[in-house]
C-alpha atoms as a PDB file:
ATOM      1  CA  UNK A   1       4.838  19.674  -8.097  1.00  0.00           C
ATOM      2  CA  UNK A   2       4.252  23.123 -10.076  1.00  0.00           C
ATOM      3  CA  UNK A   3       0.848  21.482 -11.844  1.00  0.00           C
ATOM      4  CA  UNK A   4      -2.210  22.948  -9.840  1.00  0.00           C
ATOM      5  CA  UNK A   5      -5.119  20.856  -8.999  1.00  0.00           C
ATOM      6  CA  UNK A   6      -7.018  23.097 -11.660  1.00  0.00           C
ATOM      7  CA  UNK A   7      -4.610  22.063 -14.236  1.00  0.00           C
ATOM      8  CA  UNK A   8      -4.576  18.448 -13.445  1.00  0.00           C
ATOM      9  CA  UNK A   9      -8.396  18.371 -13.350  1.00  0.00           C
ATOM     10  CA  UNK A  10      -8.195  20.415 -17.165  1.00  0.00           C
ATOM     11  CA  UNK A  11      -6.072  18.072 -18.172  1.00  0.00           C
ATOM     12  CA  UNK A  12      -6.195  14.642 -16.997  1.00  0.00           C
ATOM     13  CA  UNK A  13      -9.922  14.436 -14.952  1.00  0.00           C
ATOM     14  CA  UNK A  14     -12.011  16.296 -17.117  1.00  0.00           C
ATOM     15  CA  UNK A  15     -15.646  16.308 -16.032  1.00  0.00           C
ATOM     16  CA  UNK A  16     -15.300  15.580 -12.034  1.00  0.00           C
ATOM     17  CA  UNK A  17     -16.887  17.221  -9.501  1.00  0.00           C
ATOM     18  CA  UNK A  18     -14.382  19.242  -7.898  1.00  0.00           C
ATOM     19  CA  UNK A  19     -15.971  18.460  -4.171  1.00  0.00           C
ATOM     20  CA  UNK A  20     -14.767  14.417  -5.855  1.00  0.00           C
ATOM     21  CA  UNK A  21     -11.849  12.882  -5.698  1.00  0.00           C
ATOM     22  CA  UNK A  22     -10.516  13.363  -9.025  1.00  0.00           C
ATOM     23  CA  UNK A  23     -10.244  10.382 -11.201  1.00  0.00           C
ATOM     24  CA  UNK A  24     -11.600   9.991 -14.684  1.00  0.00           C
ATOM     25  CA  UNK A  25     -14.917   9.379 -14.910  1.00  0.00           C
ATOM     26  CA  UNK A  26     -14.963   7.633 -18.718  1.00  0.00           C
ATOM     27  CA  UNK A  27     -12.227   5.948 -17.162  1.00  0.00           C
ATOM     28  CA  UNK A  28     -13.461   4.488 -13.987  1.00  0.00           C
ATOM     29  CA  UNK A  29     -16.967   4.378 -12.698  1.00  0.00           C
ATOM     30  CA  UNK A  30     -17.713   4.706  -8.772  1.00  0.00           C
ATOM     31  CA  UNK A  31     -17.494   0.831  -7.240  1.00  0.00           C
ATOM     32  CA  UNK A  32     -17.547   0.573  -3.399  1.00  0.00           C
ATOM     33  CA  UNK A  33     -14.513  -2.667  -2.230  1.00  0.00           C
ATOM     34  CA  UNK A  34     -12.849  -3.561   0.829  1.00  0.00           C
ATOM     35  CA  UNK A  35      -9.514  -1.982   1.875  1.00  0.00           C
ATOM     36  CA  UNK A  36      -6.680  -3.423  -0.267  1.00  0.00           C
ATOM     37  CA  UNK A  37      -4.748  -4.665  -0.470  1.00  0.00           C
ATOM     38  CA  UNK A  38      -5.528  -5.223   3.376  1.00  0.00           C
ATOM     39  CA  UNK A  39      -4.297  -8.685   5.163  1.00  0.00           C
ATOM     40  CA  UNK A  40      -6.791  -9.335   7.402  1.00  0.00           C
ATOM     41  CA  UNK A  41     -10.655  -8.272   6.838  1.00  0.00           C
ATOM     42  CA  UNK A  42     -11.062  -7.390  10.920  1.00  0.00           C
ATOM     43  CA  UNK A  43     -11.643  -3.903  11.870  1.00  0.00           C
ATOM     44  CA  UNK A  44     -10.350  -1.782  14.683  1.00  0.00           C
ATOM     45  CA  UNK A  45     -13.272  -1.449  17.859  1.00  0.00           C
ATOM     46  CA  UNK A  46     -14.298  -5.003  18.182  1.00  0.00           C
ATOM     47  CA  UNK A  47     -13.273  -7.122  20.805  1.00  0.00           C
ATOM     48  CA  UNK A  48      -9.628  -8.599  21.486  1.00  0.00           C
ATOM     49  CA  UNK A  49     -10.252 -11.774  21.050  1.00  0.00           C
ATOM     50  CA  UNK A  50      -8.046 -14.678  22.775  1.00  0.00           C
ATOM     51  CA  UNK A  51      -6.231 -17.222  20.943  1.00  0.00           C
ATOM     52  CA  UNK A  52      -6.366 -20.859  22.367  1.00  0.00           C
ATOM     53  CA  UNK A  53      -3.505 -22.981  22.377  1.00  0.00           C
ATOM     54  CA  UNK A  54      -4.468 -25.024  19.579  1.00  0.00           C
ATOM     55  CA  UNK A  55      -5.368 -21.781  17.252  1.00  0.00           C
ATOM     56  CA  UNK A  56      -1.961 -20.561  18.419  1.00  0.00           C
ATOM     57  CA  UNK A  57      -0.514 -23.657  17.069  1.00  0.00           C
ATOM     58  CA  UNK A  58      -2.251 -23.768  14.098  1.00  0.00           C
ATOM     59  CA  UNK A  59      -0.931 -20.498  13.181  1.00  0.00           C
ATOM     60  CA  UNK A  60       2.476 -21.187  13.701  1.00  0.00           C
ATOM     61  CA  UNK A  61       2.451 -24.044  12.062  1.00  0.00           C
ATOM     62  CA  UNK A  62       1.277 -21.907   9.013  1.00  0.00           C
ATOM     63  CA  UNK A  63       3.722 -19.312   9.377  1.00  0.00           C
ATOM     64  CA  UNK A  64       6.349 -21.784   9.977  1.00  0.00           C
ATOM     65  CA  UNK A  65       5.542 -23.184   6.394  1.00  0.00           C
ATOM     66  CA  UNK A  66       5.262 -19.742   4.887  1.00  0.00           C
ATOM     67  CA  UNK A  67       8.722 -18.572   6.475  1.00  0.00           C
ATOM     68  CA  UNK A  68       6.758 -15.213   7.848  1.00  0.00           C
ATOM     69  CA  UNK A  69       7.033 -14.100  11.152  1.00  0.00           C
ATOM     70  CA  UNK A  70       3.640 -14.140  13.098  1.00  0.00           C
ATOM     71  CA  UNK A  71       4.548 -12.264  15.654  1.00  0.00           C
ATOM     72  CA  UNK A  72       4.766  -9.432  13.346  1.00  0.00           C
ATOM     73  CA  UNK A  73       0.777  -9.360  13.576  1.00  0.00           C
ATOM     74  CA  UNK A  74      -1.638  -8.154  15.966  1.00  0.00           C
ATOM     75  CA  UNK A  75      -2.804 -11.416  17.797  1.00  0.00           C
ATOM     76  CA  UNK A  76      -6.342 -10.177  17.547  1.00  0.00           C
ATOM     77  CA  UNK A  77      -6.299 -10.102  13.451  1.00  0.00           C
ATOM     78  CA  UNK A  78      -4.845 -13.783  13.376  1.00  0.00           C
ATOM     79  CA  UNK A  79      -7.553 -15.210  15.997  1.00  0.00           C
ATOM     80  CA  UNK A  80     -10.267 -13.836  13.851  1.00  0.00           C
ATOM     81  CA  UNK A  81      -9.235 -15.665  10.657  1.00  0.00           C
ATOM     82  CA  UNK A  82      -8.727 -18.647  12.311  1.00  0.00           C
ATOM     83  CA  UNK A  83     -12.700 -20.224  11.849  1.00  0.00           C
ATOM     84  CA  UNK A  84     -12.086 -19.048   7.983  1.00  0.00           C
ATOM     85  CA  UNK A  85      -8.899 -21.341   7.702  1.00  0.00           C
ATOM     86  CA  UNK A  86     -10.611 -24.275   9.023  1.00  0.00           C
ATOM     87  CA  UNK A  87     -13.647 -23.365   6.687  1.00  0.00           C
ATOM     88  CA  UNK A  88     -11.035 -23.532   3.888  1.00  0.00           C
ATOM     89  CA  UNK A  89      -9.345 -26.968   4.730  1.00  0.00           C
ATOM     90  CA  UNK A  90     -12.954 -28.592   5.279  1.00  0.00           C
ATOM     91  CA  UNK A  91     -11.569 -29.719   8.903  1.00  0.00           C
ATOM     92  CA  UNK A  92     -13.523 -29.207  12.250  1.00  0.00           C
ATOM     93  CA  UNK A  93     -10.865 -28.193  14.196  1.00  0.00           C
ATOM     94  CA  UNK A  94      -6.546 -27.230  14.562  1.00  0.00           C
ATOM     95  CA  UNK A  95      -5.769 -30.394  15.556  1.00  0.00           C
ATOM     96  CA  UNK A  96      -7.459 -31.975  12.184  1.00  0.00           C
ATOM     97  CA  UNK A  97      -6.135 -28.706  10.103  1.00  0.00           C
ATOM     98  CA  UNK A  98      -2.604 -29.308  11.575  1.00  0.00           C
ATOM     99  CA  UNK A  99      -3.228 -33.334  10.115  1.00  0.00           C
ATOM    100  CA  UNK A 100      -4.054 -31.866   6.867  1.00  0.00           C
ATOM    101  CA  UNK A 101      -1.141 -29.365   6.175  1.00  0.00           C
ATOM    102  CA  UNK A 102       0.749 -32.301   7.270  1.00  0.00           C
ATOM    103  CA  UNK A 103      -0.247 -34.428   4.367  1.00  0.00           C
ATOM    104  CA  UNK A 104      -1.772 -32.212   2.002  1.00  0.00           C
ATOM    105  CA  UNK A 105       1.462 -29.923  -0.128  1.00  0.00           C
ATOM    106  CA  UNK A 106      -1.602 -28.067  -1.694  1.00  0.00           C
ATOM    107  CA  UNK A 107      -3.099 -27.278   2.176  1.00  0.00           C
ATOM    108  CA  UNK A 108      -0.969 -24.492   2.758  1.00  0.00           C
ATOM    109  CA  UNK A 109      -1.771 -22.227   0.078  1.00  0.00           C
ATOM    110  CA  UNK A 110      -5.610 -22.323   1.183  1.00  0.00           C
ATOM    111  CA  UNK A 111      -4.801 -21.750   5.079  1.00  0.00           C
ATOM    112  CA  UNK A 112      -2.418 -18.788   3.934  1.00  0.00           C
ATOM    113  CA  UNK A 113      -5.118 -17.102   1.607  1.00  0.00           C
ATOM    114  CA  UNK A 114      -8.069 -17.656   4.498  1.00  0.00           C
ATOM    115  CA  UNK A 115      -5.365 -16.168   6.825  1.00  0.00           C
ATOM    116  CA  UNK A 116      -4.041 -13.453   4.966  1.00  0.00           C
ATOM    117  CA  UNK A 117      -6.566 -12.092   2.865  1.00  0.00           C
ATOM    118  CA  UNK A 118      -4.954  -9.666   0.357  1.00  0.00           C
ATOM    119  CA  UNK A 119      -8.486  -7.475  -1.277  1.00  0.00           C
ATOM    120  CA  UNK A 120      -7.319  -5.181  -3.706  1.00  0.00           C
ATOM    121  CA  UNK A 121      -8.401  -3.483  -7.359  1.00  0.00           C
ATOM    122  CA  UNK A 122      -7.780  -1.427 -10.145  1.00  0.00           C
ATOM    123  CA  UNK A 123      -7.357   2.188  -9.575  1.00  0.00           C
ATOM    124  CA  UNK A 124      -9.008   1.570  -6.109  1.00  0.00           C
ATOM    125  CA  UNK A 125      -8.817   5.491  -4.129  1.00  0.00           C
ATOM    126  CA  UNK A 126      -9.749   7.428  -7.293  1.00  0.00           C
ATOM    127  CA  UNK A 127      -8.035  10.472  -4.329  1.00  0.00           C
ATOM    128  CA  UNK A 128      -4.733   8.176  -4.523  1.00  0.00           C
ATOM    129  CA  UNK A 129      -4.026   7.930  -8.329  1.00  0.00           C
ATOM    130  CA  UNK A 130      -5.430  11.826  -8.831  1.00  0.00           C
ATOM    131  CA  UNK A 131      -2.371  12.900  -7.044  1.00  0.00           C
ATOM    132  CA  UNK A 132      -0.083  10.060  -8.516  1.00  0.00           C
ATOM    133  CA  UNK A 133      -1.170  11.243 -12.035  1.00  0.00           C
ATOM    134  CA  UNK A 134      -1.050  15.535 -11.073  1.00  0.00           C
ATOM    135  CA  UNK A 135       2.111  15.637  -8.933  1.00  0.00           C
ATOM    136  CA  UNK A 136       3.840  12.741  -8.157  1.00  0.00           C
ATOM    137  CA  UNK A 137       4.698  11.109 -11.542  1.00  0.00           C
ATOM    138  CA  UNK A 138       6.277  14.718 -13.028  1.00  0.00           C
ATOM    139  CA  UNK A 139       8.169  14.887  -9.276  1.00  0.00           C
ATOM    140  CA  UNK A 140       9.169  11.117 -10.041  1.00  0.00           C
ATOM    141  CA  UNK A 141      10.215  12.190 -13.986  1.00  0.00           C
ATOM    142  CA  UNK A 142      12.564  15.109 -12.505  1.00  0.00           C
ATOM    143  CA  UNK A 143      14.301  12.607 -10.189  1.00  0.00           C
ATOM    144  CA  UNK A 144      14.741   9.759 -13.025  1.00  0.00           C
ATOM    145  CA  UNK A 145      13.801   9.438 -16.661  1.00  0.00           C
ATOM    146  CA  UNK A 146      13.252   5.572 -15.715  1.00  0.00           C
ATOM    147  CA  UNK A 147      11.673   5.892 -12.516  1.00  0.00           C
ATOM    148  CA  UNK A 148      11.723   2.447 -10.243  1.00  0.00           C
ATOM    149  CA  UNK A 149       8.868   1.060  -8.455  1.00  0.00           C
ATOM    150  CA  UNK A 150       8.412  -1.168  -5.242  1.00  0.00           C
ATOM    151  CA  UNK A 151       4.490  -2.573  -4.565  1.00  0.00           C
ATOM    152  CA  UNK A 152       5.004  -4.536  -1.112  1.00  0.00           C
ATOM    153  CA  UNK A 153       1.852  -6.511  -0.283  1.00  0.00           C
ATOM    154  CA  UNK A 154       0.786  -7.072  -3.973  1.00  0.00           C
ATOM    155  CA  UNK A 155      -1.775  -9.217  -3.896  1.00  0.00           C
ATOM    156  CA  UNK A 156      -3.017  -9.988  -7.197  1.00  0.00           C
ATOM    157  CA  UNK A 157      -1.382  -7.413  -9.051  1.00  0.00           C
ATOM    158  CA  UNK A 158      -4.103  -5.164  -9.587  1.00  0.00           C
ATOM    159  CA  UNK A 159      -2.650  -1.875  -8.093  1.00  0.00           C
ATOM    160  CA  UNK A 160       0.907  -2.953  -9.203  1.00  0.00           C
ATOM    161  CA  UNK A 161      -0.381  -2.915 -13.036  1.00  0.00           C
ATOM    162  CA  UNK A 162      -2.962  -0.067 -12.355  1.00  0.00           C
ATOM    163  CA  UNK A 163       0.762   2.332 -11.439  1.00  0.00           C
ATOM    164  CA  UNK A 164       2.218   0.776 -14.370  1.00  0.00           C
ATOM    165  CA  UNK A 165      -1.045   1.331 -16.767  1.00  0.00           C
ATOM    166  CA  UNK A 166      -0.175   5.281 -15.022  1.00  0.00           C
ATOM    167  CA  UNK A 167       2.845   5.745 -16.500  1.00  0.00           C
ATOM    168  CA  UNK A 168       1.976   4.660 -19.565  1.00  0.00           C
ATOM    169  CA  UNK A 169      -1.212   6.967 -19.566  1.00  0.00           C
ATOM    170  CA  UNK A 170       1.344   9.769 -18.314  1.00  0.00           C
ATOM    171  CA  UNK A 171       3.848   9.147 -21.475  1.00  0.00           C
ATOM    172  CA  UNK A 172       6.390   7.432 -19.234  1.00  0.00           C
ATOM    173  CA  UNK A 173       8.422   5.190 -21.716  1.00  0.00           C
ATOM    174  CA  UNK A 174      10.940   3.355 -19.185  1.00  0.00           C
ATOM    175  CA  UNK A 175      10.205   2.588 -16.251  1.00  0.00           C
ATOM    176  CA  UNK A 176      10.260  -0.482 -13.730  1.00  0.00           C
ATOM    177  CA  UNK A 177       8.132  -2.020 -11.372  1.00  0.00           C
ATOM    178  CA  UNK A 178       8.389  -4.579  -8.439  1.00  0.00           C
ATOM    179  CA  UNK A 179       5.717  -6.474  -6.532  1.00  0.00           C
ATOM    180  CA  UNK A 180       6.095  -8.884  -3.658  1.00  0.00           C
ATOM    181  CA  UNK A 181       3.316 -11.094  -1.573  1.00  0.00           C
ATOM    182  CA  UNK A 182       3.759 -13.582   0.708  1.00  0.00           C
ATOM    183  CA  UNK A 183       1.516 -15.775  -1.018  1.00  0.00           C
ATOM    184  CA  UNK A 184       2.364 -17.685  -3.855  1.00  0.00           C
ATOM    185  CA  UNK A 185      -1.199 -18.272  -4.972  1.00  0.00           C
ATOM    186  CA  UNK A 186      -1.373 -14.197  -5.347  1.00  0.00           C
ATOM    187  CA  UNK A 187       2.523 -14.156  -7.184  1.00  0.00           C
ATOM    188  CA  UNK A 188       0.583 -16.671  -9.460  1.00  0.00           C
ATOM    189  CA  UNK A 189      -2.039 -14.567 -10.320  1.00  0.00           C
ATOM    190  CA  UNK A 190      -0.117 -11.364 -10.370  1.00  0.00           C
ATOM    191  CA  UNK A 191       2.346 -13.073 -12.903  1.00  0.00           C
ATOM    192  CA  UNK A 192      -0.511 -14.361 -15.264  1.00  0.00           C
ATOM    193  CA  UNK A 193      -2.251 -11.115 -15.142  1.00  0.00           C
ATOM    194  CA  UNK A 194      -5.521 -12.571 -16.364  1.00  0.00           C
ATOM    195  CA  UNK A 195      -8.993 -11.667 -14.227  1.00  0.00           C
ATOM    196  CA  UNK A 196     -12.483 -12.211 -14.047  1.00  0.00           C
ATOM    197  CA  UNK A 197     -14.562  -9.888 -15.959  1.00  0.00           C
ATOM    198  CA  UNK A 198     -16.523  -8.403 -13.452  1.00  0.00           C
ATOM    199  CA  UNK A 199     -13.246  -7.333 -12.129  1.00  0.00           C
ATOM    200  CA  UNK A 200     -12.735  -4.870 -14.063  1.00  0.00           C
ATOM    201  CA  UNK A 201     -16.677  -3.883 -15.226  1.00  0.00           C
ATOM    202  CA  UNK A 202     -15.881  -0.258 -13.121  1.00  0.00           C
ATOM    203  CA  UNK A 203     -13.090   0.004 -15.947  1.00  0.00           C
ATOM    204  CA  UNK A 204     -14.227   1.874 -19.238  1.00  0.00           C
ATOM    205  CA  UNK A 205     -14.285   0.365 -22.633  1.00  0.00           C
ATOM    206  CA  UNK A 206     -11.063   2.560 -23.854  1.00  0.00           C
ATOM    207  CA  UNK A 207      -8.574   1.591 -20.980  1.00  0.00           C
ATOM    208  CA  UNK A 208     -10.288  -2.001 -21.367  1.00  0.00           C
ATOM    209  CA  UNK A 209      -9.340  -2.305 -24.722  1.00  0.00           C
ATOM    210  CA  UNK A 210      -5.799  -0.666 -24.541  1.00  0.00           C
ATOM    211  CA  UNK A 211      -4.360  -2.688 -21.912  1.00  0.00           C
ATOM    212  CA  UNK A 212      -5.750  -5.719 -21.757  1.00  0.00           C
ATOM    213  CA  UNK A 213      -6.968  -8.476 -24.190  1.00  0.00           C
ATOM    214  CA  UNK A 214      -9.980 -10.912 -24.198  1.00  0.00           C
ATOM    215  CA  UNK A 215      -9.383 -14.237 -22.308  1.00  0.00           C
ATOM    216  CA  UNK A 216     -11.347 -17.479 -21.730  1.00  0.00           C
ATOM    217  CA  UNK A 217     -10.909 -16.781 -18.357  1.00  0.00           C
ATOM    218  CA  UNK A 218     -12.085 -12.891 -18.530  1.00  0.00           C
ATOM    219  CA  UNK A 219      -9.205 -10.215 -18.911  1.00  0.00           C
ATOM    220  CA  UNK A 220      -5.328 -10.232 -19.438  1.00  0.00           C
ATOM    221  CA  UNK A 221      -2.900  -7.705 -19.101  1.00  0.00           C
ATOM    222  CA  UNK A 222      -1.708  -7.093 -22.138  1.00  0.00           C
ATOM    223  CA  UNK A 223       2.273  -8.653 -22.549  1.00  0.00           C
ATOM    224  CA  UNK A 224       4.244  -5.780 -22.979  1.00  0.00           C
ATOM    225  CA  UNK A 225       2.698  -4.345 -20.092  1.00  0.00           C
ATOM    226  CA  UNK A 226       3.170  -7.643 -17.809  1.00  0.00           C
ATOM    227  CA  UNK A 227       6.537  -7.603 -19.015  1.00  0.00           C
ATOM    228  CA  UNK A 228       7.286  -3.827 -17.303  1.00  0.00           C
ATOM    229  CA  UNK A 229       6.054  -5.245 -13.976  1.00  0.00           C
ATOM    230  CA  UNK A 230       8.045  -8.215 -12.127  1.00  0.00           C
ATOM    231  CA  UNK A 231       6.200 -10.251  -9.176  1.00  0.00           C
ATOM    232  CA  UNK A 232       8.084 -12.264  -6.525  1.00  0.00           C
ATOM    233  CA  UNK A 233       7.365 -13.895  -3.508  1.00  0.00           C
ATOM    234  CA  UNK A 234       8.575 -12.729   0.128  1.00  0.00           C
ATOM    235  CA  UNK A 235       8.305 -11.598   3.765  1.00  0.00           C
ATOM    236  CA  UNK A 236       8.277  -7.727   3.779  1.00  0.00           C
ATOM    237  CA  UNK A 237      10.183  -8.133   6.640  1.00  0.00           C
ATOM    238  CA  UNK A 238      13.239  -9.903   5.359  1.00  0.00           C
ATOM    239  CA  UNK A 239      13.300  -9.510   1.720  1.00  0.00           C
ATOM    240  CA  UNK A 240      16.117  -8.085  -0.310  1.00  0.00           C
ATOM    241  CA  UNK A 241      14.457  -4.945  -1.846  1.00  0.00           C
ATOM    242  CA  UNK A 242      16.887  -4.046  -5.384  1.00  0.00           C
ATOM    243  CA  UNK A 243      16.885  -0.435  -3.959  1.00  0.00           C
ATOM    244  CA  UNK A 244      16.566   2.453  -4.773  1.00  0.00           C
ATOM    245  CA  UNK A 245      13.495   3.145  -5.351  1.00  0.00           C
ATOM    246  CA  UNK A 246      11.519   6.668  -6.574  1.00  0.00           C
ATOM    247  CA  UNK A 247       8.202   5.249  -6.040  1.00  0.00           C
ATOM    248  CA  UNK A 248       6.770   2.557  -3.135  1.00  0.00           C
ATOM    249  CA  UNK A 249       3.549   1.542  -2.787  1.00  0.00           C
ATOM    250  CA  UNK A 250       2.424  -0.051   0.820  1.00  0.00           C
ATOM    251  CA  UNK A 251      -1.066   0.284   1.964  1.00  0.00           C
ATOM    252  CA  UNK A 252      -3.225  -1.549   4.175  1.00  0.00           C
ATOM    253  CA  UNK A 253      -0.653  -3.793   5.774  1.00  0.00           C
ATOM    254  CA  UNK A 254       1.165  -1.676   8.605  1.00  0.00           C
ATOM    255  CA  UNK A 255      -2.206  -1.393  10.082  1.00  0.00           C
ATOM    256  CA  UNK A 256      -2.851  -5.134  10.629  1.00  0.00           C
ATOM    257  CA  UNK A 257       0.842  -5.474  12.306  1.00  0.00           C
ATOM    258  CA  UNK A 258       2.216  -4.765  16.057  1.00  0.00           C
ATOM    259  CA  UNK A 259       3.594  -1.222  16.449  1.00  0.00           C
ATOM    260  CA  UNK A 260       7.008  -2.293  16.714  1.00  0.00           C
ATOM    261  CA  UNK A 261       6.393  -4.745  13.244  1.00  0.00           C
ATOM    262  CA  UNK A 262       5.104  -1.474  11.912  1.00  0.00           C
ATOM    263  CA  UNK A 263       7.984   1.017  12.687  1.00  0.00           C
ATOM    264  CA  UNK A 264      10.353  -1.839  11.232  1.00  0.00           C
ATOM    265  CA  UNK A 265       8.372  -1.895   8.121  1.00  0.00           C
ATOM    266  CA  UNK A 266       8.651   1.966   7.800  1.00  0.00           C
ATOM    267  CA  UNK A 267      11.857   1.723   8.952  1.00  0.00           C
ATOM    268  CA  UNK A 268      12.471  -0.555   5.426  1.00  0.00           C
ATOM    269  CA  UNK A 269      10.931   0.958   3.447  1.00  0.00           C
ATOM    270  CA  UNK A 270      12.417   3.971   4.338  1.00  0.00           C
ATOM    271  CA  UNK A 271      15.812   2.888   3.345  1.00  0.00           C
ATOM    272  CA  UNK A 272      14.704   1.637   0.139  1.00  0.00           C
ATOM    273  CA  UNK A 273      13.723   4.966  -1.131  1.00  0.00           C
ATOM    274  CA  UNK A 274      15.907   7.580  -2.834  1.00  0.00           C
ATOM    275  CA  UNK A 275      16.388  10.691  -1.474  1.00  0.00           C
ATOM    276  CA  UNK A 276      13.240  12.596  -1.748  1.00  0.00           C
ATOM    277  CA  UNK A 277      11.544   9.275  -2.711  1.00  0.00           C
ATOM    278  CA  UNK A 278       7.726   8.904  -2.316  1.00  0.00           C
ATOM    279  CA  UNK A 279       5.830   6.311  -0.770  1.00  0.00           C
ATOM    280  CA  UNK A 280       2.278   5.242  -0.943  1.00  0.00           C
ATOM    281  CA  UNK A 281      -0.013   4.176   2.268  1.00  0.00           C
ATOM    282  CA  UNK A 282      -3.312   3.245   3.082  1.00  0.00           C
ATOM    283  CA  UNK A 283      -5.944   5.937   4.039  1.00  0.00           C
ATOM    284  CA  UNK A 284      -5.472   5.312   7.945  1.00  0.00           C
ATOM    285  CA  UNK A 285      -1.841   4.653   7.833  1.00  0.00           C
ATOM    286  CA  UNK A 286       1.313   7.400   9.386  1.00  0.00           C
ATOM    287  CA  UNK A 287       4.287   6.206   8.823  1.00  0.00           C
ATOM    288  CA  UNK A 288       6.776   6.665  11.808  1.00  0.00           C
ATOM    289  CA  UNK A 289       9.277   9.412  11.408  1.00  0.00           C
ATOM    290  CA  UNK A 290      11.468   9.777   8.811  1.00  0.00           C
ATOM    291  CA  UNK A 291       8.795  11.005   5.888  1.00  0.00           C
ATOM    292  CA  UNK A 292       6.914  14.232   5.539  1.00  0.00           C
ATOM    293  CA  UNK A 293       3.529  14.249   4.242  1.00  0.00           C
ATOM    294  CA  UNK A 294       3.135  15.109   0.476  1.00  0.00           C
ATOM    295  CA  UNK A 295      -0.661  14.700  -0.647  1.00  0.00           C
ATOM    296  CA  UNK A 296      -3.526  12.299   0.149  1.00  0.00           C
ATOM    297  CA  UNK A 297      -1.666   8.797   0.746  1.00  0.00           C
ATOM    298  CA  UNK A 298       1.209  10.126   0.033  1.00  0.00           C
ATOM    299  CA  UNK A 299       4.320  10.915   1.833  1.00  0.00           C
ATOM    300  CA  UNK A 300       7.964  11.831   1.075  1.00  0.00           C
ATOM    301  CA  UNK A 301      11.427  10.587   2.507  1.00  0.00           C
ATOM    302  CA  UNK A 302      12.734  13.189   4.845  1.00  0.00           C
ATOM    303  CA  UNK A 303      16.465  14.323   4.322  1.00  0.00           C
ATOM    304  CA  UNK A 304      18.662  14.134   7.740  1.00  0.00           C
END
């Protein structure tokens, strides 16, 4: 991490205010979005509230189906995403939802994306990817030539590509990258890369037009980028992670789980890092011990 903040603002962020958090202006212009890629769209402060019996059914049901342990989650989170699930399956009540995912193979995918709402973007915490670009990716190139990346709750794919289109940026010719989601409608979307226009209209024209192309549907990753970054579908909590790993990205999901869910998680993800390994977290996220803190989001795996 010899690079000063000077020199990586010189270099790489040209033109930011230094009282900003430093991320290219021409690149990226300032958008305001939800927390991604978060799981449930419920802040902290408001009211616990209860889950009946036939919510509490309902959402084992789904679980069941998505082979994820609910009682990883904070109750609360789940009870509030309940009247959005039944919104989604155009039913009036559990009972009727319960019916539906019964009959309906397609049912589950809507409950799961009401329930677990995965809001993410490119490049989203410009204070993130400053220090990614200024110190973390050298620190990862002095550790491995062909540094190897984990993104656990990927969502779409968005910040899984956005670290890949990084590296690139940074020079990095070999290099790997993992993302996993519980969903399959997000592993879908991650793995076809393509998104809505406006998605990307805080994107400039240059990064635009050298990683993605044109599509019907609005913008592709561009194939030999989709091709450095693999998507597959799991529980965080049981998956088999191919570690090592230099690099893991995890933000916005330990904060939506029980504390015990949580230390497990860090726990994990601890293990899958090398030694000296970094991993990525949401702005209101601490991992439990084992990691010392590196830089904004970041933190580092502690050595016994």
């Amino acid at each position: 991490m010899a690079q000063t903040t000077g020199q990586f603002h010189n270099v790489c962020f040209a033109g930011v205010k230094p009282s900003a958090p430093a991320m290219l202006q021409r690149w990226i212009r300032p958008v305001r979005l939800a927390p991604s890629p978060s799981i449930f769209a419920a802040p902290f402060g408001r009211s616990e509230p209860l889950i009946s019996p036939a919510d509490r059914l309902l959402l084992q049901d789904v679980f069941r189906r998505l082979q994820v342990n609910e009682g990883a989650y904070r109750p609360a989170a789940l009870a509030r995403r309940v009247a959005a699930c039944l919104r989604a399956l155009q039913v009036r009540s559990p009972i009727e939802a319960l019916r539906r995912l019964e009959e309906d193979r397609g049912a589950l995918d809507l409950a799961a994306n009401a329930l677990l709402i995965g809001v993410t973007a490119f490049f989203r915490d410009p204070a993130a990817f400053s220090y990614l670009q200024a110190a973390v990716i050298p620190e990862l190139l002095q550790m491995s030539p062909a540094p190897r990346v984990l993104s656990v709750a990927c969502s779409d794919g968005s910040e899984a590509y956005s670290l890949a289109i990084l590296l690139l940026e940074a020079g990095v010719k070999d290099f790997s990258i993992c993302g996993i989601d519980c969903r399959r409608p997000a592993i879908q979307q991650a793995r076809a890369g393509v998104y809505p226009a406006p998605w990307l209209e805080h994107l400039s024209a240059e990064l635009r037009g050298r990683y993605f192309d044109a599509d019907a549907s609005g913008y592709r990753v561009r194939a030999d980028v989709r091709a450095r970054v693999q998507f597959q579908q799991g529980d965080a909590f049981v998956h088999v992670f191919n570690a090592p790993y230099d690099l893991v990205a995890c933000r916005n999901f330990a904060i939506y789980l029980g504390h015990p869910a949580a230390a497990r998680l860090w726990r994990r993800l601890h293990r899958s890092l090398r030694p000296d390994g970094f991993l990525l977290t949401g702005k209101a996220e601490r991992p439990t011990s084992g990691f010392l803190r590196a830089g904004p989001c970041f933190f580092r795996k502690a050595q016994p």
